[in-house]
N, C-alpha and C. Protein backbone atom coordinates (compact mmCIF):
# COMPACT_ATOMS: atom_id res chain seq x y z
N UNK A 1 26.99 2.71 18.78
CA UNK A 1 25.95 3.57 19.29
C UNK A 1 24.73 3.53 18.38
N UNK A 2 25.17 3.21 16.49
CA UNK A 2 23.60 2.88 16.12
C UNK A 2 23.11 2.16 16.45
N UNK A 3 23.99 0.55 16.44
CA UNK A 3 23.18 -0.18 16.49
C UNK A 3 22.51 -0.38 18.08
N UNK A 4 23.06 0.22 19.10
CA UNK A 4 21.76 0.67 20.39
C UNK A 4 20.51 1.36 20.34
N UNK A 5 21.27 2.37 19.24
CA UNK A 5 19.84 3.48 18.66
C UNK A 5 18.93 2.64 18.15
N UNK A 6 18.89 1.73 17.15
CA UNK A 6 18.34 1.27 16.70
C UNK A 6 17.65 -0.09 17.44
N UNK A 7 18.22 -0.61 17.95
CA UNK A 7 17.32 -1.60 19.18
C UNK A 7 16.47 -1.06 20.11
N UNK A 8 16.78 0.36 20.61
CA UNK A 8 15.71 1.21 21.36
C UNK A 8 14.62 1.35 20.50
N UNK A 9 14.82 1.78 19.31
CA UNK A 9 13.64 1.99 18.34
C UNK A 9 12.93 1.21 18.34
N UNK A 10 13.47 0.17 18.24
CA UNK A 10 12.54 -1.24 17.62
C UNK A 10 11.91 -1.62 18.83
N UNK A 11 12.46 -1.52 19.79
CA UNK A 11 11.15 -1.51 21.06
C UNK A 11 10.44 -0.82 21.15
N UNK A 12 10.73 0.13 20.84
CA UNK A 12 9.44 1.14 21.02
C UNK A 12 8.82 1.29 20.32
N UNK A 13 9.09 0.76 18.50
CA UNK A 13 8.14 0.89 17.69
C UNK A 13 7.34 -0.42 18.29
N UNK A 14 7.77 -1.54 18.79
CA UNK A 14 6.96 -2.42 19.28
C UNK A 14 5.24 -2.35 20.00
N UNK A 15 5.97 -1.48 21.41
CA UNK A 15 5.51 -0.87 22.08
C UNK A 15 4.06 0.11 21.35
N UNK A 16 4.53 1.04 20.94
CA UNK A 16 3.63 1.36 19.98
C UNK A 16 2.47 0.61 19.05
N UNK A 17 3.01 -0.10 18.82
CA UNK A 17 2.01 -1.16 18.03
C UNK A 17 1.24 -1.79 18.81
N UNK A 18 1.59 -1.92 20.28
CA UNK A 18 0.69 -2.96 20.80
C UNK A 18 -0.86 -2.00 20.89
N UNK A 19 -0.23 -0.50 21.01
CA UNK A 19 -1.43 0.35 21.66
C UNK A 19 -2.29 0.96 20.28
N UNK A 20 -1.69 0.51 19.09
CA UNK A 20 -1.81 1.80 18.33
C UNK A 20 -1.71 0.77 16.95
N UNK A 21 -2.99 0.17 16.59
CA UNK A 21 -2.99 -0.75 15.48
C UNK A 21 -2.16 -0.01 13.76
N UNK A 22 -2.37 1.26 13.82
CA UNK A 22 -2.37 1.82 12.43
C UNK A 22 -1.20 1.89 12.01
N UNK A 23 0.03 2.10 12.71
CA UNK A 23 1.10 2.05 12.88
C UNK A 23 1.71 1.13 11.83
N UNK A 24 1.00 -0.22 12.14
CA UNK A 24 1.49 -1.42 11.34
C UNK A 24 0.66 -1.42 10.10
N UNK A 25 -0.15 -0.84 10.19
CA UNK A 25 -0.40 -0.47 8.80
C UNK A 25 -0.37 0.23 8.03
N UNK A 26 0.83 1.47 8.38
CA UNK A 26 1.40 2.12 8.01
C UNK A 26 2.91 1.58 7.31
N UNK A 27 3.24 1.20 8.51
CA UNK A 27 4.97 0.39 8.20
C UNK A 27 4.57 -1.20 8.47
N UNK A 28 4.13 -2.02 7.61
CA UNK A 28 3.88 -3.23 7.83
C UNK A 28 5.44 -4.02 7.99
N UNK A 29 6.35 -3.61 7.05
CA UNK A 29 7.43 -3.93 6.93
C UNK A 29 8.44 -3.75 8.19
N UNK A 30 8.17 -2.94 8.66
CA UNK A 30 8.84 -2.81 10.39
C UNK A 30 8.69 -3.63 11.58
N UNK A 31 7.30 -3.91 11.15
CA UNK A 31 6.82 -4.91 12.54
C UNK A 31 8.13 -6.43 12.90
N UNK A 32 8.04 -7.06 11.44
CA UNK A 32 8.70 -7.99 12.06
C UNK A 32 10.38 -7.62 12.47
N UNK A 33 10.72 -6.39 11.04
CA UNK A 33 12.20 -6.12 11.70
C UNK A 33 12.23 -5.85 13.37
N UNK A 34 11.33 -4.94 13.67
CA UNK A 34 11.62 -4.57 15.31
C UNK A 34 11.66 -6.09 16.23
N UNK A 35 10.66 -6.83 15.45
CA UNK A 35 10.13 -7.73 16.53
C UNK A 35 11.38 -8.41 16.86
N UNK A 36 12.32 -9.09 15.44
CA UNK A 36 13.83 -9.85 15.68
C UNK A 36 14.74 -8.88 16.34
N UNK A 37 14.76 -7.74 15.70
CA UNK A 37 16.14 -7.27 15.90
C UNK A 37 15.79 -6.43 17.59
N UNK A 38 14.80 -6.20 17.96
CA UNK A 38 14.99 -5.58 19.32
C UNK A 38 15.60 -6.06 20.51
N UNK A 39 16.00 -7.72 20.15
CA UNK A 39 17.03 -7.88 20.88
C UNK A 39 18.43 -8.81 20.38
N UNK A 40 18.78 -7.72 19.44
CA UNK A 40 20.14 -8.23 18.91
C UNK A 40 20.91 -7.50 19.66
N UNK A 41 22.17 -7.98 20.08
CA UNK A 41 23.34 -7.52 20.88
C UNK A 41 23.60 -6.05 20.17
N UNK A 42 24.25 -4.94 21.32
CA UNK A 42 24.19 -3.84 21.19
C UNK A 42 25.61 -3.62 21.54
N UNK A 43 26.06 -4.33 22.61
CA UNK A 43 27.52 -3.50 22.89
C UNK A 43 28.57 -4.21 22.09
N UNK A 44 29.71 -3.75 22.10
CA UNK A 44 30.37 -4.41 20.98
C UNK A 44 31.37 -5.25 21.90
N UNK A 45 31.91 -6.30 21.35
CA UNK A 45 32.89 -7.39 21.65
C UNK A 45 33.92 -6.81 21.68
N UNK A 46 35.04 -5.94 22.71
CA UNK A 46 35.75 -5.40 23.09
C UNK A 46 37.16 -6.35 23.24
N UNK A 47 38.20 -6.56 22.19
CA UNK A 47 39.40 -7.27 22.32
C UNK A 47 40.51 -6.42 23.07
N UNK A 48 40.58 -6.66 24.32
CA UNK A 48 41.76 -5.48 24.87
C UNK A 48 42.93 -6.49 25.27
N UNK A 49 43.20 -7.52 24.03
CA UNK A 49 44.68 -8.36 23.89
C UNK A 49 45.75 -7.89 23.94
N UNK A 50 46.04 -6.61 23.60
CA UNK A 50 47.27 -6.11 23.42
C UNK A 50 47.56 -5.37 24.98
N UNK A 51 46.87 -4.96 25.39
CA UNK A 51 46.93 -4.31 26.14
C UNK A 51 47.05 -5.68 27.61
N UNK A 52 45.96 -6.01 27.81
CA UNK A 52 46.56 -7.61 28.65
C UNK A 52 47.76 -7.80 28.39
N UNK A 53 48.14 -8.50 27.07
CA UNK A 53 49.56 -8.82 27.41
C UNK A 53 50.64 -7.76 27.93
N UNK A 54 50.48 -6.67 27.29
CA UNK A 54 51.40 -5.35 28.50
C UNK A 54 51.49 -5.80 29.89
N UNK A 55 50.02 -5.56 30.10
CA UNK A 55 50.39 -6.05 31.53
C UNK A 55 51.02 -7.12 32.82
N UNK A 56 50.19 -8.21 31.96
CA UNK A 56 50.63 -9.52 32.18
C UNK A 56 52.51 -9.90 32.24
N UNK A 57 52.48 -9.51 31.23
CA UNK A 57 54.03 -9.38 30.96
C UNK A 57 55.11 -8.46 31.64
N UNK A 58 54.51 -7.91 32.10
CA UNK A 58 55.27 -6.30 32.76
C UNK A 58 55.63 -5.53 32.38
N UNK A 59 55.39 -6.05 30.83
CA UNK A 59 55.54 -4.76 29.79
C UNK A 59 55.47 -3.23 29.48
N UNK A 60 53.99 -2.89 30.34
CA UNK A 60 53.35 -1.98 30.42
C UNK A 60 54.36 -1.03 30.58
N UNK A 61 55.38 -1.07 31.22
CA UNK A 61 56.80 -0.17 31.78
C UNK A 61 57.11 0.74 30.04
N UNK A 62 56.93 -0.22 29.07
CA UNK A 62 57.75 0.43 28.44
C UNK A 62 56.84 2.00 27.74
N UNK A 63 55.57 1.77 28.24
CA UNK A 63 54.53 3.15 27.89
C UNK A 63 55.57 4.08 29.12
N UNK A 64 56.69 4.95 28.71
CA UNK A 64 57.05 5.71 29.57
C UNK A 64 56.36 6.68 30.16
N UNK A 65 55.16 7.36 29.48
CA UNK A 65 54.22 8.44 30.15
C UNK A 65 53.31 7.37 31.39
N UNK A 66 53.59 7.82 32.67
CA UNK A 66 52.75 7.41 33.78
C UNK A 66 50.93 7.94 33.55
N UNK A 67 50.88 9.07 33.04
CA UNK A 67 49.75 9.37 33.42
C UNK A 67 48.60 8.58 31.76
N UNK A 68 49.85 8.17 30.94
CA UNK A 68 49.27 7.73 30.07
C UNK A 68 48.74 5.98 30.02
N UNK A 69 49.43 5.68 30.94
CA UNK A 69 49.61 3.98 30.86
C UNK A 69 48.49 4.19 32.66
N UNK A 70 48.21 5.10 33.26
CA UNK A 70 47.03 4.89 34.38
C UNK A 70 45.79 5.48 33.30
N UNK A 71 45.98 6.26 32.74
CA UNK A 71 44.42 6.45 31.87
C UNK A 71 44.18 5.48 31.17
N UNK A 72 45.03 5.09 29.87
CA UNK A 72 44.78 3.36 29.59
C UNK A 72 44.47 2.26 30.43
N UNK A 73 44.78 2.02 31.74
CA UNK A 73 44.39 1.08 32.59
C UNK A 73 43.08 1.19 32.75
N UNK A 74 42.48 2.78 33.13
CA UNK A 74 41.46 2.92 33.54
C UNK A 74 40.33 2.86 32.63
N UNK A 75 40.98 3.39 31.64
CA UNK A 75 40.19 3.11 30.25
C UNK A 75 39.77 1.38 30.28
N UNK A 76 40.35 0.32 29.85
CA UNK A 76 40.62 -1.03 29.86
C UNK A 76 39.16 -1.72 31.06
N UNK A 77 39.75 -1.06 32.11
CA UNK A 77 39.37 -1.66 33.15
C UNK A 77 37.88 -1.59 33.29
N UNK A 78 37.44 0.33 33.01
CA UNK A 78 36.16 0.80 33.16
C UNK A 78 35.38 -0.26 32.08
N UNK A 79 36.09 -0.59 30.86
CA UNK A 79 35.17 -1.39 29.26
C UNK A 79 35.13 -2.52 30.31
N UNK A 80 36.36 -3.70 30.97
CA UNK A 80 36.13 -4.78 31.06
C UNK A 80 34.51 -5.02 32.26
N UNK A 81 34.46 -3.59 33.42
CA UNK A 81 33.39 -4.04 34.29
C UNK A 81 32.40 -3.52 33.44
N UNK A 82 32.04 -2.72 32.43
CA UNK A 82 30.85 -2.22 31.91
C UNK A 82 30.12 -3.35 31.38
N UNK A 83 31.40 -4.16 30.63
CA UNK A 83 30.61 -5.31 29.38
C UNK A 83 30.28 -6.39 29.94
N UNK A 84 29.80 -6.37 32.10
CA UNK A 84 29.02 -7.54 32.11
C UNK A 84 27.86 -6.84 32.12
N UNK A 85 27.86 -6.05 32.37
CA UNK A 85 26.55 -5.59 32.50
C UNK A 85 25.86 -5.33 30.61
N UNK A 86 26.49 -5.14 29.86
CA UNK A 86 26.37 -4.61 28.56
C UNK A 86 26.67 -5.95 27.78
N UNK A 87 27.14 -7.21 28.53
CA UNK A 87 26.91 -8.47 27.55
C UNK A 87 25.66 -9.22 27.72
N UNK A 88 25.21 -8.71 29.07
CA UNK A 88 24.42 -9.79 29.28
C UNK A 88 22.92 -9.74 28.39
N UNK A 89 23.06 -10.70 28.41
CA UNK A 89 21.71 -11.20 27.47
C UNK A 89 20.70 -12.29 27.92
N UNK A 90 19.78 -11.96 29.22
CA UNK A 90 19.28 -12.66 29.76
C UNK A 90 17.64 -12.28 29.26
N UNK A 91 17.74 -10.85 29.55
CA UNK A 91 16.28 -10.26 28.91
C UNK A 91 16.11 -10.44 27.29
N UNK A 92 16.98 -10.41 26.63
CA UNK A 92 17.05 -10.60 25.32
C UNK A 92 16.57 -12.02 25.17
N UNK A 93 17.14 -13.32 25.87
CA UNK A 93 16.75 -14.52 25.54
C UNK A 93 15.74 -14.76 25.70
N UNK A 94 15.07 -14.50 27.03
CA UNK A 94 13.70 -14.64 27.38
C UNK A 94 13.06 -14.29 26.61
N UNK A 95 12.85 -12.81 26.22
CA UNK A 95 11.82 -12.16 24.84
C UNK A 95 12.09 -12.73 23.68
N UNK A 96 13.09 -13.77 23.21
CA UNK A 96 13.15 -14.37 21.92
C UNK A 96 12.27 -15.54 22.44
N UNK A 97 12.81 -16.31 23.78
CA UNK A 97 11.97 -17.60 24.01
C UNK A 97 9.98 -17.26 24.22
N UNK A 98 9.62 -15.78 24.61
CA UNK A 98 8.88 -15.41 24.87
C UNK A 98 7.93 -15.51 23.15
N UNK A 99 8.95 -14.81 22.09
CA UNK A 99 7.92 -14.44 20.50
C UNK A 99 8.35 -15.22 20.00
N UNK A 100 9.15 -16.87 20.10
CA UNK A 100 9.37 -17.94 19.28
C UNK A 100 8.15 -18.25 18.62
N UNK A 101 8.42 -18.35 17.22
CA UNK A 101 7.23 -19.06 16.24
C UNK A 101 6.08 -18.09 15.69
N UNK A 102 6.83 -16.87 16.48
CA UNK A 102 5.46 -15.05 15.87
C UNK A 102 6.13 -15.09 14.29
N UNK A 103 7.21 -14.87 14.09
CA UNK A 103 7.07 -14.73 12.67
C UNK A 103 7.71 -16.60 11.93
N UNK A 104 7.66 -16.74 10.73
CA UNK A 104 8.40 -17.84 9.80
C UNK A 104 9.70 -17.85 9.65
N UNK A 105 9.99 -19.23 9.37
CA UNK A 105 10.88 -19.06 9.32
C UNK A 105 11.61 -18.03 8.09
N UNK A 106 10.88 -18.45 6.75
CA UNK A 106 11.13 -17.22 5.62
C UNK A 106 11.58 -15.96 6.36
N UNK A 107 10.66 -15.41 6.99
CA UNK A 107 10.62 -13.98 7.86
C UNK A 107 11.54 -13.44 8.54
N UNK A 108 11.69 -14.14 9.31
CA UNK A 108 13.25 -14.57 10.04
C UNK A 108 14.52 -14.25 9.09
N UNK A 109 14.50 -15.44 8.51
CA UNK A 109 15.15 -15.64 7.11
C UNK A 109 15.86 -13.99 6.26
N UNK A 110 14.10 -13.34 5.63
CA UNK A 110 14.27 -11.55 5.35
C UNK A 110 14.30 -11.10 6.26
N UNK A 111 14.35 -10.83 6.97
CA UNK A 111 15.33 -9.61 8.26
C UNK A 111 16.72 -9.94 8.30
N UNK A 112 17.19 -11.65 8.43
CA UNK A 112 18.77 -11.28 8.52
C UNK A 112 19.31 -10.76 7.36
N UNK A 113 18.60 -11.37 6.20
CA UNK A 113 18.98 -11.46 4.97
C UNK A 113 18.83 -9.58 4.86
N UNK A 114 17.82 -8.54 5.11
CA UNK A 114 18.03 -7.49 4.65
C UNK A 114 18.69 -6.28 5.82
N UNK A 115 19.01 -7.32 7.25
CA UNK A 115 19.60 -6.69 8.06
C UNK A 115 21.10 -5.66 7.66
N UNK A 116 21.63 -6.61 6.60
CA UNK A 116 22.90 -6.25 6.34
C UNK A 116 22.82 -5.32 4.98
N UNK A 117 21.70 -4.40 4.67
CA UNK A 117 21.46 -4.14 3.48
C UNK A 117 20.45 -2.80 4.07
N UNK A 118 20.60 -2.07 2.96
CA UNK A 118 19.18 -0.84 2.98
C UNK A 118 17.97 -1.22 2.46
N UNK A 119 18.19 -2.08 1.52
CA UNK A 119 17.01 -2.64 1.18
C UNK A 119 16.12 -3.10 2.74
N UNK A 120 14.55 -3.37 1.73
CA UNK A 120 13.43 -3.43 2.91
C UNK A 120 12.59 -4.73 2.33
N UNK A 121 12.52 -5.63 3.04
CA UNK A 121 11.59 -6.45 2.15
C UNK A 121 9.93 -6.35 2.75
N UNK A 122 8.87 -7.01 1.62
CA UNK A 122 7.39 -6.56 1.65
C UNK A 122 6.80 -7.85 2.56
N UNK A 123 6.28 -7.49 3.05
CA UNK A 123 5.08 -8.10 4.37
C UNK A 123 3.72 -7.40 3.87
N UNK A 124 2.52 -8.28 3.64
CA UNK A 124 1.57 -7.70 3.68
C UNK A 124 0.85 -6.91 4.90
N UNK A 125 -0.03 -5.62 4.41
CA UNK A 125 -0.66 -5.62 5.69
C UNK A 125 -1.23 -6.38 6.70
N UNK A 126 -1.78 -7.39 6.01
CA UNK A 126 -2.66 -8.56 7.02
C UNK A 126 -1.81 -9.38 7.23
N UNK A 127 -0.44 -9.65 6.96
CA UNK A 127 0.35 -10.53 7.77
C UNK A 127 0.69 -10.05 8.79
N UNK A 128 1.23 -8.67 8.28
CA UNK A 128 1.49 -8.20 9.86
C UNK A 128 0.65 -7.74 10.86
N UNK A 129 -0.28 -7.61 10.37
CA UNK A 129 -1.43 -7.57 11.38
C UNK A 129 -1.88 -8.56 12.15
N UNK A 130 -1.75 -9.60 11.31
CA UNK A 130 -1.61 -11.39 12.36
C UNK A 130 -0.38 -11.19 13.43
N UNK A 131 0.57 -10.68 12.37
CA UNK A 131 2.22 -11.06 13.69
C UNK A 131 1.39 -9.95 15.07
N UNK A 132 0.91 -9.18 14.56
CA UNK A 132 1.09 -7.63 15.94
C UNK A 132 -0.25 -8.48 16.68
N UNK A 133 -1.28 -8.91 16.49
CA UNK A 133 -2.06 -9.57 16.92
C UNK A 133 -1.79 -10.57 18.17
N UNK A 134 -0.44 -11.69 17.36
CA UNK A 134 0.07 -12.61 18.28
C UNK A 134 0.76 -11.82 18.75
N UNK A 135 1.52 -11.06 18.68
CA UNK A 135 2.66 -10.09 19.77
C UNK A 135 1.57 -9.81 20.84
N UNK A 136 0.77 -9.17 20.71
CA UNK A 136 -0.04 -8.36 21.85
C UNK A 136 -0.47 -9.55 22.52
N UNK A 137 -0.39 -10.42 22.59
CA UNK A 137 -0.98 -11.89 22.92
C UNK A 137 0.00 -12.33 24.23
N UNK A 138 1.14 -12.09 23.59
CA UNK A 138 2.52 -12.56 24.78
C UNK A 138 2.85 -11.29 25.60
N UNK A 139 2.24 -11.29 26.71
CA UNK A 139 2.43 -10.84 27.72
C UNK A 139 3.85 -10.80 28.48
N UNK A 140 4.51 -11.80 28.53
CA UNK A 140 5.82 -11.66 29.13
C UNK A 140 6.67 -11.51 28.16
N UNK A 141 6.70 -11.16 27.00
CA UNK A 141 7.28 -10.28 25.84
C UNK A 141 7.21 -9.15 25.84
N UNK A 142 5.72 -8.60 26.31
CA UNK A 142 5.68 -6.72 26.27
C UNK A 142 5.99 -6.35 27.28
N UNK A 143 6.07 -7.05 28.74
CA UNK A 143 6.86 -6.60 29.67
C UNK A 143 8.41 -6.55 30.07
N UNK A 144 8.78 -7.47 28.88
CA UNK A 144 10.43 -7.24 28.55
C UNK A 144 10.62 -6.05 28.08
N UNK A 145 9.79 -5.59 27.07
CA UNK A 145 10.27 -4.00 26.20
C UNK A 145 10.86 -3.01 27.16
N UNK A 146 10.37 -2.65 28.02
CA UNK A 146 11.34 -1.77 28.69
C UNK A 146 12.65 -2.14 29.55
N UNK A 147 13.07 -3.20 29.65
CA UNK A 147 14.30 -4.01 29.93
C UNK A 147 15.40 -3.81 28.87
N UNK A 148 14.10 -4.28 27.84
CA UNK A 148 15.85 -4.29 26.34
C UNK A 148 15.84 -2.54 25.86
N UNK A 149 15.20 -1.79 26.51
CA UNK A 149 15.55 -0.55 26.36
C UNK A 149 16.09 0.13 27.08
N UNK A 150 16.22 -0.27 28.07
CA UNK A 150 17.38 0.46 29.33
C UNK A 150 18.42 -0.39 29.42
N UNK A 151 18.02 -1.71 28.48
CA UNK A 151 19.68 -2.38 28.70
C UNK A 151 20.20 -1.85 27.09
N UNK A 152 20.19 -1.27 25.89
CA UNK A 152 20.06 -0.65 25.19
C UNK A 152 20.61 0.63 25.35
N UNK A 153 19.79 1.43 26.12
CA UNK A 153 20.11 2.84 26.93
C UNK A 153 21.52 2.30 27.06
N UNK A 154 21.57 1.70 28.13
CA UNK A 154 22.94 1.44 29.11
C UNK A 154 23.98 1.50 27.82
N UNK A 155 23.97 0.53 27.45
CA UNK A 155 24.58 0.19 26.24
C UNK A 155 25.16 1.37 25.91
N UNK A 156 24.28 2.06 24.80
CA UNK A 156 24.62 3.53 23.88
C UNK A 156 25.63 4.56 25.38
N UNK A 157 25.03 4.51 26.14
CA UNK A 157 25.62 5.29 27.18
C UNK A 157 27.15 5.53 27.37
N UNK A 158 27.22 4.17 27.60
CA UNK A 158 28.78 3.26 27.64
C UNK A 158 29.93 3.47 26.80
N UNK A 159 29.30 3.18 25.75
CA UNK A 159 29.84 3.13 24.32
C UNK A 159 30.20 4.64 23.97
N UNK A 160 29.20 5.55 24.69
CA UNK A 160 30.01 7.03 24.44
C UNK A 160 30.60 7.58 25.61
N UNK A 161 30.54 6.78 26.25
CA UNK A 161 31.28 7.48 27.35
C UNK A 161 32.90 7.07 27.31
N UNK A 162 32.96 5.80 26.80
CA UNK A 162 34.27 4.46 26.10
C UNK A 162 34.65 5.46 24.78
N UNK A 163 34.07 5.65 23.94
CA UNK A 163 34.54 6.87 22.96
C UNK A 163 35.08 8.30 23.37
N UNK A 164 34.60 8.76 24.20
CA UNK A 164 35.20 10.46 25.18
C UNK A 164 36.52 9.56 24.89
N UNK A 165 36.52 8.72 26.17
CA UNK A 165 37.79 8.11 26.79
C UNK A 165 39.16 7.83 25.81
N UNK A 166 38.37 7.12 24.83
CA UNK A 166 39.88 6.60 23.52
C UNK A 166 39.78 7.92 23.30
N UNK A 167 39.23 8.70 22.71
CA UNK A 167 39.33 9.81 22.17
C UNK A 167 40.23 10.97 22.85
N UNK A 168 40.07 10.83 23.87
CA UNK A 168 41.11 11.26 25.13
C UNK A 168 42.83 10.89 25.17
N UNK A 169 42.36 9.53 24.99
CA UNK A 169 43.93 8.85 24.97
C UNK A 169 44.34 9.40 23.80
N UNK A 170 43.93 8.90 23.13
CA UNK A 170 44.18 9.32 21.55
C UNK A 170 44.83 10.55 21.58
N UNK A 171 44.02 11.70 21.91
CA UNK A 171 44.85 12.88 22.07
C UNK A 171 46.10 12.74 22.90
N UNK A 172 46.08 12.29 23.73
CA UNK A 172 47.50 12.32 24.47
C UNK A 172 48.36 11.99 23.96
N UNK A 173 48.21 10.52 23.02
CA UNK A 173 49.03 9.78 22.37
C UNK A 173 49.77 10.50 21.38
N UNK A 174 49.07 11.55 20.61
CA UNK A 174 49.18 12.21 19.46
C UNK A 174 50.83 13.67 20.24
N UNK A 175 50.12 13.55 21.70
CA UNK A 175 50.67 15.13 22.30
C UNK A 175 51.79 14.23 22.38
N UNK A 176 52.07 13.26 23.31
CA UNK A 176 53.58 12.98 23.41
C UNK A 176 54.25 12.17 22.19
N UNK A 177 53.90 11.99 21.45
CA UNK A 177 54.87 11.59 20.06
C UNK A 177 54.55 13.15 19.49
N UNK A 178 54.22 14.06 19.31
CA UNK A 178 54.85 15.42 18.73
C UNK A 178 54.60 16.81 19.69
N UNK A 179 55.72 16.38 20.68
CA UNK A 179 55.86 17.59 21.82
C UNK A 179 55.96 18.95 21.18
């Protein structure tokens, strides 16, 4: 769910910048993070192996609670149709093929490199004032922004609505192993 939170942001701090020069010269250092990361994958890679093979196998029998092994199904089932809609990455590609070559490769480079970190690395003002320059330039890039934010939205949505749900089971699980 952050990392959705945080891809909404970065569009919209985008967004913002196109209308609103000071912004980036306020947070020069943001511009290019939003620009990469606003469309890095948001929903998560969902392994429901164990649970397939239950079924597959006919296994599933041995979950003796009925109402527990149909909420798990439904659970399973609701993640497997959500995550085409929540894998797809069609608007995401386009807006990368759309700002290819806005920032360096270096640039590129510090965002993955401080993606995984709190640290922030330094961009001058007037660099990023070049990058927000060429951003406002690509037109079928700023009309993606509200795409990777409702596919984003969707995303975070999902993901807590998939959390209620385990969280649900979970409790049950907990009620029938200590009646």
């Amino acid at each position: 769910m952050n990392y959705a939170e945080e891809r909404i942001q970065a569009a919209k701090f985008l967004d913002r910048a196109i209308n609103d020069s000071s912004i980036v010269m306020d947070s020069p250092e943001t511009l290019p993070w939003a620009l990469e990361t606003a469309t890095w994958r948001s929903y998560p890679q969902i392994n429901a192996f164990v649970f397939g093979e239950l079924q597959s196998s006919g296994n599933l029998a041995l979950i003796r609670s009925e109402s527990l092994r149909r909420n798990l199904t439904n659970h399973y089932t609701t993640l497997q149709h959500y995550s085409h809609v929540g894998m797809d990455l069609q608007a995401q590609h386009q807006f990368e093929r759309y700002t290819a070559g806005i920032l360096t490769i270096d640039e590129l480079v510090a965002v993955e490199i401080n993606s995984w970190s709190n640290e922030s690395f330094s961009i001058s003002v007037a660099r990023a004032t070049e990058i927000a320059d060429d951003f406002s330039q690509r037109e079928d890039a700023i009309a993606l922004l509200p795409s990777l934010v409702q596919h984003h939205t969707f995303n975070k949505k999902v993901i807590g609505e998939s959390r209620e749900r385990a969280q649900g089971i979970i409790l049950q699980i907990d009620a029938l192993l200590n009646p």
